[in-house]
Protein backbone atom coordinates (compact mmCIF):
# COMPACT_ATOMS: atom_id res chain seq x y z
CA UNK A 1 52.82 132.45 162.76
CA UNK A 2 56.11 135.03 162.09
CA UNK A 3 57.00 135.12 158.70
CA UNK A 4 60.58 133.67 159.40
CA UNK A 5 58.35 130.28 160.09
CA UNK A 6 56.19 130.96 156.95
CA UNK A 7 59.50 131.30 154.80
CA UNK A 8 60.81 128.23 156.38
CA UNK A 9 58.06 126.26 156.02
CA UNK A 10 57.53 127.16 152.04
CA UNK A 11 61.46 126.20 152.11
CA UNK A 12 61.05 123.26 153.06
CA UNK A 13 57.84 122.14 150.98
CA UNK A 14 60.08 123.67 148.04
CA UNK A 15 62.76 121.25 148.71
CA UNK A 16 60.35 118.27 149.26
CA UNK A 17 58.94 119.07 145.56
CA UNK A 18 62.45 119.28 144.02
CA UNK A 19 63.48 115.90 145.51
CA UNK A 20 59.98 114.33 144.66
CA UNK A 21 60.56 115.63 140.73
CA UNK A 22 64.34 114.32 141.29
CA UNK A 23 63.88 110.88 143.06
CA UNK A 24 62.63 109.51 139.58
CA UNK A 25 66.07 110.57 137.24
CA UNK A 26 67.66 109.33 140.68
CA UNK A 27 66.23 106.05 140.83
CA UNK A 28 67.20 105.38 137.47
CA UNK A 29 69.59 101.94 136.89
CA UNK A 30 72.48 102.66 134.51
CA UNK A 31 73.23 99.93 131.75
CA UNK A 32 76.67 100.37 130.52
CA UNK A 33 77.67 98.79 127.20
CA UNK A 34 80.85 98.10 125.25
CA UNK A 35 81.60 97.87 122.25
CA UNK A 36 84.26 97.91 119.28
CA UNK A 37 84.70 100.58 116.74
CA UNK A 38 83.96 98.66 113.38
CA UNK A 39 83.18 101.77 111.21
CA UNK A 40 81.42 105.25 111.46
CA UNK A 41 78.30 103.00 111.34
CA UNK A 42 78.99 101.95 114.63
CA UNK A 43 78.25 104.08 117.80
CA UNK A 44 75.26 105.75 115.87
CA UNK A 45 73.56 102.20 115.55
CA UNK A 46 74.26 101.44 119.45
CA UNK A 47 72.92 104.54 120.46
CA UNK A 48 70.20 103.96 118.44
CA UNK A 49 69.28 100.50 119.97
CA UNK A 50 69.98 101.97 123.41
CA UNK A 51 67.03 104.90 122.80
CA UNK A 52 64.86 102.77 121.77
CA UNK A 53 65.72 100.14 125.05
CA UNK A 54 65.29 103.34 127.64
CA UNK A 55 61.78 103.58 125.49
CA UNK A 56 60.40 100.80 126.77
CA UNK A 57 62.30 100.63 129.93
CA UNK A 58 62.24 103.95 131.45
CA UNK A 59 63.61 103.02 134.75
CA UNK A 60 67.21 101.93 132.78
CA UNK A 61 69.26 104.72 131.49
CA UNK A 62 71.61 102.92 128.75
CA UNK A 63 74.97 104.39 128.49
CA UNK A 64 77.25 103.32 125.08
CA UNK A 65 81.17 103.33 124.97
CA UNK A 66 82.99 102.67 121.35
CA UNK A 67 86.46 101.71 121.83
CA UNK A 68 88.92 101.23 118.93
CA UNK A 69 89.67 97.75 118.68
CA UNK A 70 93.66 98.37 119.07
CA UNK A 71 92.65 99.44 122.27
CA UNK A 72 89.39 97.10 123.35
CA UNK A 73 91.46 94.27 125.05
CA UNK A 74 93.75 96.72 127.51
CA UNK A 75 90.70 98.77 128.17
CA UNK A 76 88.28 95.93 129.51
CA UNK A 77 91.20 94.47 131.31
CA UNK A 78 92.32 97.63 132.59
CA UNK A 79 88.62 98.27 133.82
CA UNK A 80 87.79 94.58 135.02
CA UNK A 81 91.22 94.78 137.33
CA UNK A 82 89.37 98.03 139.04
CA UNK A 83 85.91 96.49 139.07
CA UNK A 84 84.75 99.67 136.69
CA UNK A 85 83.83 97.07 133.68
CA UNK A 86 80.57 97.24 131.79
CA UNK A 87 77.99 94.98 132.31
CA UNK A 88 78.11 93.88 128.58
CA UNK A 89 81.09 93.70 126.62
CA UNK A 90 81.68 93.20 122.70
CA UNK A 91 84.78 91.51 122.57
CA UNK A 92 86.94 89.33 119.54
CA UNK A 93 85.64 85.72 120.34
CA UNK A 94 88.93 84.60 120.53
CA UNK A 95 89.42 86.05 123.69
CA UNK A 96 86.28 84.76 125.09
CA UNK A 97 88.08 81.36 126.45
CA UNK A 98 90.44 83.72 128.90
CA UNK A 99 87.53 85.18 130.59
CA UNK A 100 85.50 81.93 131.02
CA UNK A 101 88.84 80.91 132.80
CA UNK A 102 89.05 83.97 134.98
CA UNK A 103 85.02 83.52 135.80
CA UNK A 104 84.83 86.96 134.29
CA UNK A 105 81.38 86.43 132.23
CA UNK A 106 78.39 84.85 132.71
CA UNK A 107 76.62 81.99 130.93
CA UNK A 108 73.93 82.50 128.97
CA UNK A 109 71.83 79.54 129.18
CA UNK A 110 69.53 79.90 131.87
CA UNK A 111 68.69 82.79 129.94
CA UNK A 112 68.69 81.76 126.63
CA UNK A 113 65.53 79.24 125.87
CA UNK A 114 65.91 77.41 123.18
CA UNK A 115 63.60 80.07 120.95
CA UNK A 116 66.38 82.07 121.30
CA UNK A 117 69.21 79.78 120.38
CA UNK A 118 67.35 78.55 117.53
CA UNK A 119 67.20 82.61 115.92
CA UNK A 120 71.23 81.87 114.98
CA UNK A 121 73.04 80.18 112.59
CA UNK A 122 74.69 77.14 114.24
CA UNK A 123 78.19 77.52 112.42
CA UNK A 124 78.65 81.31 113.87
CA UNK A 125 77.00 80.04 117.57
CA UNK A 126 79.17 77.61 118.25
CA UNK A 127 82.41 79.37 118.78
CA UNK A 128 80.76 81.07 121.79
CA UNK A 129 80.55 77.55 123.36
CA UNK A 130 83.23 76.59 126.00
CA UNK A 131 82.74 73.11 127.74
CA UNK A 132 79.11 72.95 126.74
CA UNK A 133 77.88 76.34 128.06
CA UNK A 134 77.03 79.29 126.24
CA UNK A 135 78.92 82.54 127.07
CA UNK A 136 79.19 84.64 123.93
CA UNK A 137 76.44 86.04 121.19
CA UNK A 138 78.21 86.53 117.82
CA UNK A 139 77.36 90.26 116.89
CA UNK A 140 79.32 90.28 113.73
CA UNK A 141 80.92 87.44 111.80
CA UNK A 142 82.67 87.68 108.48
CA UNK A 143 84.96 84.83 106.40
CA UNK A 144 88.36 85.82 103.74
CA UNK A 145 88.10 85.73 100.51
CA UNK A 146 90.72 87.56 98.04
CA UNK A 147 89.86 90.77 95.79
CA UNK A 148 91.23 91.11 93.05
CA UNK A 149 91.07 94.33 90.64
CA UNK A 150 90.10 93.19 87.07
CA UNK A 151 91.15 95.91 85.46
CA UNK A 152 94.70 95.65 86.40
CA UNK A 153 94.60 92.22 85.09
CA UNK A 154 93.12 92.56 81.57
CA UNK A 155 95.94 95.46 81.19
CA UNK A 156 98.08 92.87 82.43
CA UNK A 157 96.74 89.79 79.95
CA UNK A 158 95.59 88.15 83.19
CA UNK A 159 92.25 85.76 82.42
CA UNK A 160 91.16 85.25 86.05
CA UNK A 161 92.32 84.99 89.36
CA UNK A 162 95.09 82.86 90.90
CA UNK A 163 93.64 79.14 92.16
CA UNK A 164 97.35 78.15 94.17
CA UNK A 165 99.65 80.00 95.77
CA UNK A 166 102.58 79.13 92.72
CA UNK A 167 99.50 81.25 90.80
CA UNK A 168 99.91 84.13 93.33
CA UNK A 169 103.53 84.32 92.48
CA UNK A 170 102.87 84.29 89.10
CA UNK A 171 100.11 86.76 88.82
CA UNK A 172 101.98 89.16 90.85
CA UNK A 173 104.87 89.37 88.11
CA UNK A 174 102.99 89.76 85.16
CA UNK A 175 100.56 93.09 87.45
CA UNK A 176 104.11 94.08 88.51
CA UNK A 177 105.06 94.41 84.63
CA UNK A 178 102.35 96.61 84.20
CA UNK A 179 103.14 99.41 86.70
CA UNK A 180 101.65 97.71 89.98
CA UNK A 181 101.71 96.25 92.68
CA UNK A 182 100.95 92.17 92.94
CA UNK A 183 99.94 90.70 96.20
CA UNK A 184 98.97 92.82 99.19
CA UNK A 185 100.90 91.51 102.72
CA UNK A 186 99.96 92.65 106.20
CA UNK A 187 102.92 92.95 108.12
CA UNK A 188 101.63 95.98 111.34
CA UNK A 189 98.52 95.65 114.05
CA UNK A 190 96.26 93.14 114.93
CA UNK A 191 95.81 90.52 112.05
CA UNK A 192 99.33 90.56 110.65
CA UNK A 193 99.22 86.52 111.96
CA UNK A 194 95.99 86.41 110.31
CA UNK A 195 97.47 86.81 106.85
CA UNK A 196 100.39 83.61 107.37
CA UNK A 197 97.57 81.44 108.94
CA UNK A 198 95.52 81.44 104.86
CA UNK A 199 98.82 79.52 103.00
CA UNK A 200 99.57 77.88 106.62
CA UNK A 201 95.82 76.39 106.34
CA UNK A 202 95.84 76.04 102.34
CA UNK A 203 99.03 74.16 102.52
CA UNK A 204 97.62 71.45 105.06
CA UNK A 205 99.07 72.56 108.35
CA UNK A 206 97.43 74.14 111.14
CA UNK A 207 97.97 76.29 114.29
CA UNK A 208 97.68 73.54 116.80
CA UNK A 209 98.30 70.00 116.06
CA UNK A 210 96.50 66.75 116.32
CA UNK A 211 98.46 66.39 119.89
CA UNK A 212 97.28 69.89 121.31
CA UNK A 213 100.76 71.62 120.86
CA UNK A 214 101.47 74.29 118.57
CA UNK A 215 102.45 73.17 114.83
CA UNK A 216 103.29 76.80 113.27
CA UNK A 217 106.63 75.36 112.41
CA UNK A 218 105.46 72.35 110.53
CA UNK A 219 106.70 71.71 107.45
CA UNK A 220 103.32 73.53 106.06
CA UNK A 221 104.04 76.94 108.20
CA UNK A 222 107.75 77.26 106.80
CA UNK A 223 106.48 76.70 103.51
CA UNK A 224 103.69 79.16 104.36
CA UNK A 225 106.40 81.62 105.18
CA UNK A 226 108.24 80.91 102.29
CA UNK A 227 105.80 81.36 100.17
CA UNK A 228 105.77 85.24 101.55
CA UNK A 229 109.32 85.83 101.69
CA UNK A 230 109.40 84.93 97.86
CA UNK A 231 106.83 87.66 97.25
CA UNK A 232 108.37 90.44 99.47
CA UNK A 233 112.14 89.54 97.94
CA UNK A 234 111.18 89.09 94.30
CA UNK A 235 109.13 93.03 94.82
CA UNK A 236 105.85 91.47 94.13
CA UNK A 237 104.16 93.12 97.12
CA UNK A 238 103.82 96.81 98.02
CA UNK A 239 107.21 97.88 99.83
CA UNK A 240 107.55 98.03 103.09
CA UNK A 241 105.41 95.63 104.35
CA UNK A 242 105.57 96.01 108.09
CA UNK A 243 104.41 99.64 107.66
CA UNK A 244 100.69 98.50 106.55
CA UNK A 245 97.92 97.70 108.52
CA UNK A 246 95.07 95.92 106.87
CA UNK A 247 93.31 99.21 106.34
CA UNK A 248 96.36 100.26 104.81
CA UNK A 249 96.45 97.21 102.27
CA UNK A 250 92.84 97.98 101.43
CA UNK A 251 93.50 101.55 100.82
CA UNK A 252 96.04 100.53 98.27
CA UNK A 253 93.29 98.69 96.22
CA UNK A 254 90.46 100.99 96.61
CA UNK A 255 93.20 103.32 95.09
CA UNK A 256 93.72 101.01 92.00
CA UNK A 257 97.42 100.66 93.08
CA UNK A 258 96.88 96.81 93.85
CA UNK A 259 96.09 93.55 92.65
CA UNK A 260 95.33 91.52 95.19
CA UNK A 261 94.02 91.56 98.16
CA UNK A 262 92.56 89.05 100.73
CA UNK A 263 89.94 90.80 103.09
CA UNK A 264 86.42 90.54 104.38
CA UNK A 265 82.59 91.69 103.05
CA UNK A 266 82.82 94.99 104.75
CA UNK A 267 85.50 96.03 102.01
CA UNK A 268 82.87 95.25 99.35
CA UNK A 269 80.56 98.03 100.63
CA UNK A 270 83.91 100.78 101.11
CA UNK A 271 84.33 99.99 97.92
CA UNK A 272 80.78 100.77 96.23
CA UNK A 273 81.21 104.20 98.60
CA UNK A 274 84.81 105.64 98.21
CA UNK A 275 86.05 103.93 95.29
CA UNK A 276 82.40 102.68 92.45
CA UNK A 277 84.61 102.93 89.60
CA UNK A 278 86.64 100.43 90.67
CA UNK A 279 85.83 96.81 88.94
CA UNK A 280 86.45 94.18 91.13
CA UNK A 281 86.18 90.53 91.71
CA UNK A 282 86.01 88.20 94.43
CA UNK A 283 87.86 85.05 94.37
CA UNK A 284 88.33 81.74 97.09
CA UNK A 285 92.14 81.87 98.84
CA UNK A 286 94.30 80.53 96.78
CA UNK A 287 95.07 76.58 97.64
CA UNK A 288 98.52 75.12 97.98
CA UNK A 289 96.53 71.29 98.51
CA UNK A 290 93.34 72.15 99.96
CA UNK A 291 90.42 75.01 100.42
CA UNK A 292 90.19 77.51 103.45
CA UNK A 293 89.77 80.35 104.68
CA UNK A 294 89.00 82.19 108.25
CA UNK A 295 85.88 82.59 109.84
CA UNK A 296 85.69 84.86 112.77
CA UNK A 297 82.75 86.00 114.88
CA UNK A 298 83.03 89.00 117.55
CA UNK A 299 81.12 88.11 120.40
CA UNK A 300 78.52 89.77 122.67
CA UNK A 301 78.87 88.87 126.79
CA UNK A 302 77.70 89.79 129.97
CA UNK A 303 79.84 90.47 132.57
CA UNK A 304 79.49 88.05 135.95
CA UNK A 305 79.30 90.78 138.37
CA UNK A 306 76.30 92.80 136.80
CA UNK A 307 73.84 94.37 138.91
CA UNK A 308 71.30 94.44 136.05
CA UNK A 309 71.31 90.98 134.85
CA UNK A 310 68.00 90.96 133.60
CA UNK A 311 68.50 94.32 132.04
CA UNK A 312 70.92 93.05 130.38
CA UNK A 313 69.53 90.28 128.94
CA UNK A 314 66.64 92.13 127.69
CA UNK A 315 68.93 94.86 125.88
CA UNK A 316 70.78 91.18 124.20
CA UNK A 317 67.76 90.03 123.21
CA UNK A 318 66.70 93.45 121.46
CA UNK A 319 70.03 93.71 119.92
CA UNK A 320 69.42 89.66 118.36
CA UNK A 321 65.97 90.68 117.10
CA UNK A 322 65.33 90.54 113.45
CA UNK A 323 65.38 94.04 112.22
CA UNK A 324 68.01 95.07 114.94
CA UNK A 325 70.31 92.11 113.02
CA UNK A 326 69.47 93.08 109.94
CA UNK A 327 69.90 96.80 110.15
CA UNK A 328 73.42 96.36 111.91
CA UNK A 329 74.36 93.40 109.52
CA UNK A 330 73.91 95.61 106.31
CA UNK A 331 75.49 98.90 107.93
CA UNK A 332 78.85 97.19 108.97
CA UNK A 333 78.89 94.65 106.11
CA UNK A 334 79.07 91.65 107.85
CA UNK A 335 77.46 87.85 107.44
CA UNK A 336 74.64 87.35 108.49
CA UNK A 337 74.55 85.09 112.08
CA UNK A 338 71.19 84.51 112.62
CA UNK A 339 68.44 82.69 110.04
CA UNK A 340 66.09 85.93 109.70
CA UNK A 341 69.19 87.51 108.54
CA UNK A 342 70.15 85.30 106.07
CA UNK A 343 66.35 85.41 104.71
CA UNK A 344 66.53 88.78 104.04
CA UNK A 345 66.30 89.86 99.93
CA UNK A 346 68.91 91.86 100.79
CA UNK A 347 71.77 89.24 101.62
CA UNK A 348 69.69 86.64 99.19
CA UNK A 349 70.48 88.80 96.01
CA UNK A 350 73.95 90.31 96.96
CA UNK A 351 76.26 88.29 94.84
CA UNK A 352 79.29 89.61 97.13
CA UNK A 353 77.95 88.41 100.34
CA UNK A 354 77.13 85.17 98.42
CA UNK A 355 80.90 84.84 97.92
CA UNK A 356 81.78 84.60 101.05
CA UNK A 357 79.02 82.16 102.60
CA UNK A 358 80.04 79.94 99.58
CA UNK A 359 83.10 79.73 101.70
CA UNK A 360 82.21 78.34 105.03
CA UNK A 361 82.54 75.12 104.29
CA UNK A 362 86.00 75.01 103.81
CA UNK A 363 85.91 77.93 107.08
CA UNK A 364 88.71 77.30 110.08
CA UNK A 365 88.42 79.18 113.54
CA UNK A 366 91.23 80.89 115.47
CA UNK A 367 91.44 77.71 118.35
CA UNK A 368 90.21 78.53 121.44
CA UNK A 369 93.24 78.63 123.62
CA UNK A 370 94.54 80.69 126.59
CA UNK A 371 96.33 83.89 126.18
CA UNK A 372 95.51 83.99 122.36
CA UNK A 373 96.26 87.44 122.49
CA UNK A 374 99.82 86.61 123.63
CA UNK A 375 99.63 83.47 120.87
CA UNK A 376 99.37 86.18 118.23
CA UNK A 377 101.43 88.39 119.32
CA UNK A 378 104.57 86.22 119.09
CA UNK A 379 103.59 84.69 116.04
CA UNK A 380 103.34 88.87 114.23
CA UNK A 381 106.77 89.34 115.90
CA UNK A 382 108.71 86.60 114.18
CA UNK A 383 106.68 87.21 110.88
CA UNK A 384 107.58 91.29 110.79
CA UNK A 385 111.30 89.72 111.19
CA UNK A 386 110.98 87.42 108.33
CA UNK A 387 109.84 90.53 106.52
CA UNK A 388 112.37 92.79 107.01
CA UNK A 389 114.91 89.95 106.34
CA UNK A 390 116.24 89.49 109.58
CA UNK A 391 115.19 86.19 109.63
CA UNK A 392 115.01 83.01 107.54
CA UNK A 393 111.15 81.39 106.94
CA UNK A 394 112.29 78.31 109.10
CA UNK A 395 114.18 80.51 111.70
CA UNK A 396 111.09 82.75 112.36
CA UNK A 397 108.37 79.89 112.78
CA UNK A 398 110.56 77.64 115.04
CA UNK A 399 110.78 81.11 117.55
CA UNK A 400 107.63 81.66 116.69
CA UNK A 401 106.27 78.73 117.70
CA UNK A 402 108.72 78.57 120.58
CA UNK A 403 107.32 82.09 121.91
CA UNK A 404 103.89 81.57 121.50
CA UNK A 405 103.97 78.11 123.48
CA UNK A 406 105.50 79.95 126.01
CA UNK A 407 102.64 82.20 125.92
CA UNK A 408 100.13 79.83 126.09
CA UNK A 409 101.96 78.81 129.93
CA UNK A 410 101.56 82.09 131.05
């Protein structure tokens, strides 16, 4: 045999080794996840769950994206449109009844026994319902309740905190006296509508009516508005308004610069970490002639056209097990959504958390209705006009409401 067969021959049982060693890492199903940037917690807790998934499921390599939420909605849409999309999504819950239209994502219920279904919280599954079928998990869910900085109101000869909105007003003037600022408004980014739907709710109107159509210009939602406009003119909020994002409001209180804010658990925890000398309280929204306050969940869903369905499912069903709840739960500083959760010393003895489950009762829901998004969007508009003055309470909810039903055609 010539050595220029000898060398090809050793080639060639060299290559056969290399792509026996490579067929393995080759072979390999990739799992691609989604999900929303909630805090620095975040991506290391996905990554987490997704080593220990590939642990016990060495033939799936599970690749995590975090995507700011500003930018969640255009990105999934954006990726969906070129038939790049994930196979599981986080997404805001709200947007969940847009997809189920588009036969985007796929139900969950021949997958999820009733075992499963029975691990959550009814009040936080339900809102991943449409028409009886089960599409969305919620991964996080959180409620409002108002913080309010007790040491700016003993300086201030404040006793406690305001129980009606005429309260708010009132507060605000006497922390104003005192060097600070009163109420906190959102007027930039995603949940500026969020802050007008708490007196909209309070005052006994809602976003949609008893007759389906949009009732943001009720005689509740102009008082609502008014009841803003009165802060902002009388200088009983921070200025400029329509420059602050809801971090931005928080930031104001964690700084001691505030009075009042309304926000969600998670702020409780910033608090203990950026600002512990800060003594704070937690207080229901104030009522104009009833309780309320927002519930929201983010929910988790599968895309329809997954090629790893039951991959998928396995990866959901390790992310809804009790110490993966638990562990994400307390590092974002969220409610609890499933029972085990709830069980937990942890969210038994926290006296913040309590605040805000004392709340559900009284809890509303954004409605599940098409092109939210697009809903909220006109709805922020008209309020950031309001705001600046450019338009009166009654003239910004009547195009407000005008714009979004127009939305909701689209």
């Amino acid at each position: 045999m010539s050595i220029r067969i000898r060398i090809a021959m050793a080639m060639a049982a060299a290559t056969s080794m290399v792509l026996a060693t490579m067929t393995p890492a080759m072979a390999k199903d990739t799992l691609r996840v989604t999900v929303a940037y909630y805090s620095a917690a975040t991506e290391p807790y996905f990554k987490k769950q997704a080593e220990r998934f590939m642990a016990s499921h060495p033939d799936i390599d599970v690749q995590v994206q975090v995507v700011n939420w500003d930018n969640l909605q255009q990105k999934l849409t954006t990726d969906i449109a070129s038939g790049v999309n994930p196979d599981i999504a986080l997404i805001g819950t709200r947007w969940l009844v847009d997809f189920v239209k588009q036969d985007l994502v796929e139900p969950l219920d021949p997958l999820a026994n009733g075992e499963f279904k029975d691990r959550f919280i009814g009040t936080f599954l339900s809102p991943g319902e449409i028409e009886g079928a089960l599409y969305g998990l919620p991964i996080a869910a959180s409620a409002r309740a108002m913080f309010y900085n007790k040491d700016l109101f003993a300086k201030a000869g404040i006793s406690g905190p305001p129980k009606t909105w005429d309260d708010v007003i009132s507060t605000s003037e006497k922390l104003v006296s005192v060097g600070a600022y009163g109420y906190g408004i959102q007027g930039k980014e995603i949940d500026t509508d969020v802050y007008f739907y708490f007196p909209l709710w309070t005052n006994g109107g809602d976003i949609v009516g008893k007759d389906g159509k949009l009732a943001l210009n009720s005689d509740a939602g102009v008082r609502a508005a008014t009841t803003y406009k009165t802060l902002i003119d009388k200088g009983l909020t921070q200025p400029g308004v329509t420059g602050y994002s809801r971090e931005g409001v928080q930031d104001l209180f964690k700084q001691g610069r505030l009075g009042m804010v309304l926000s969600l658990p998670f702020l409780s925890g910033q608090i203990q970490k950026e600002a512990p000398n800060l003594k704070y309280g937690i207080a229901p929204i104030p009522e104009g002639t009833n309780a309320a306050t927002y519930a929201v969940t983010d929910s988790i869903v599968m895309f329809k056209n997954t090629r790893h369905k039951q991959a998928a499912w396995a990866f959901l069903d390790q992310l809804f097990s009790q110490d993966a709840r638990i562990e994400f739960t307390k590092g974002e500083g969220f409610l609890p959504t499933t029972k085990s959760e709830a069980e937990d010393p942890f969210f038994q003895n926290n006296a913040d958390l309590k605040a805000f489950v004392d709340l559900l009762p009284n809890a509303k829901f954004a409605p599940l209705i098409a092109n939210w998004e697009g809903v909220s969007t006109a709805v922020i508009r008209n309020l950031q006009l309001l705001y600046l003055g450019e338009k009166s309470p009654k003239e910004a909810m009547d195009a407000a409401n005008a714009e979004a039903t127009q939305a909701m055609q689209q």
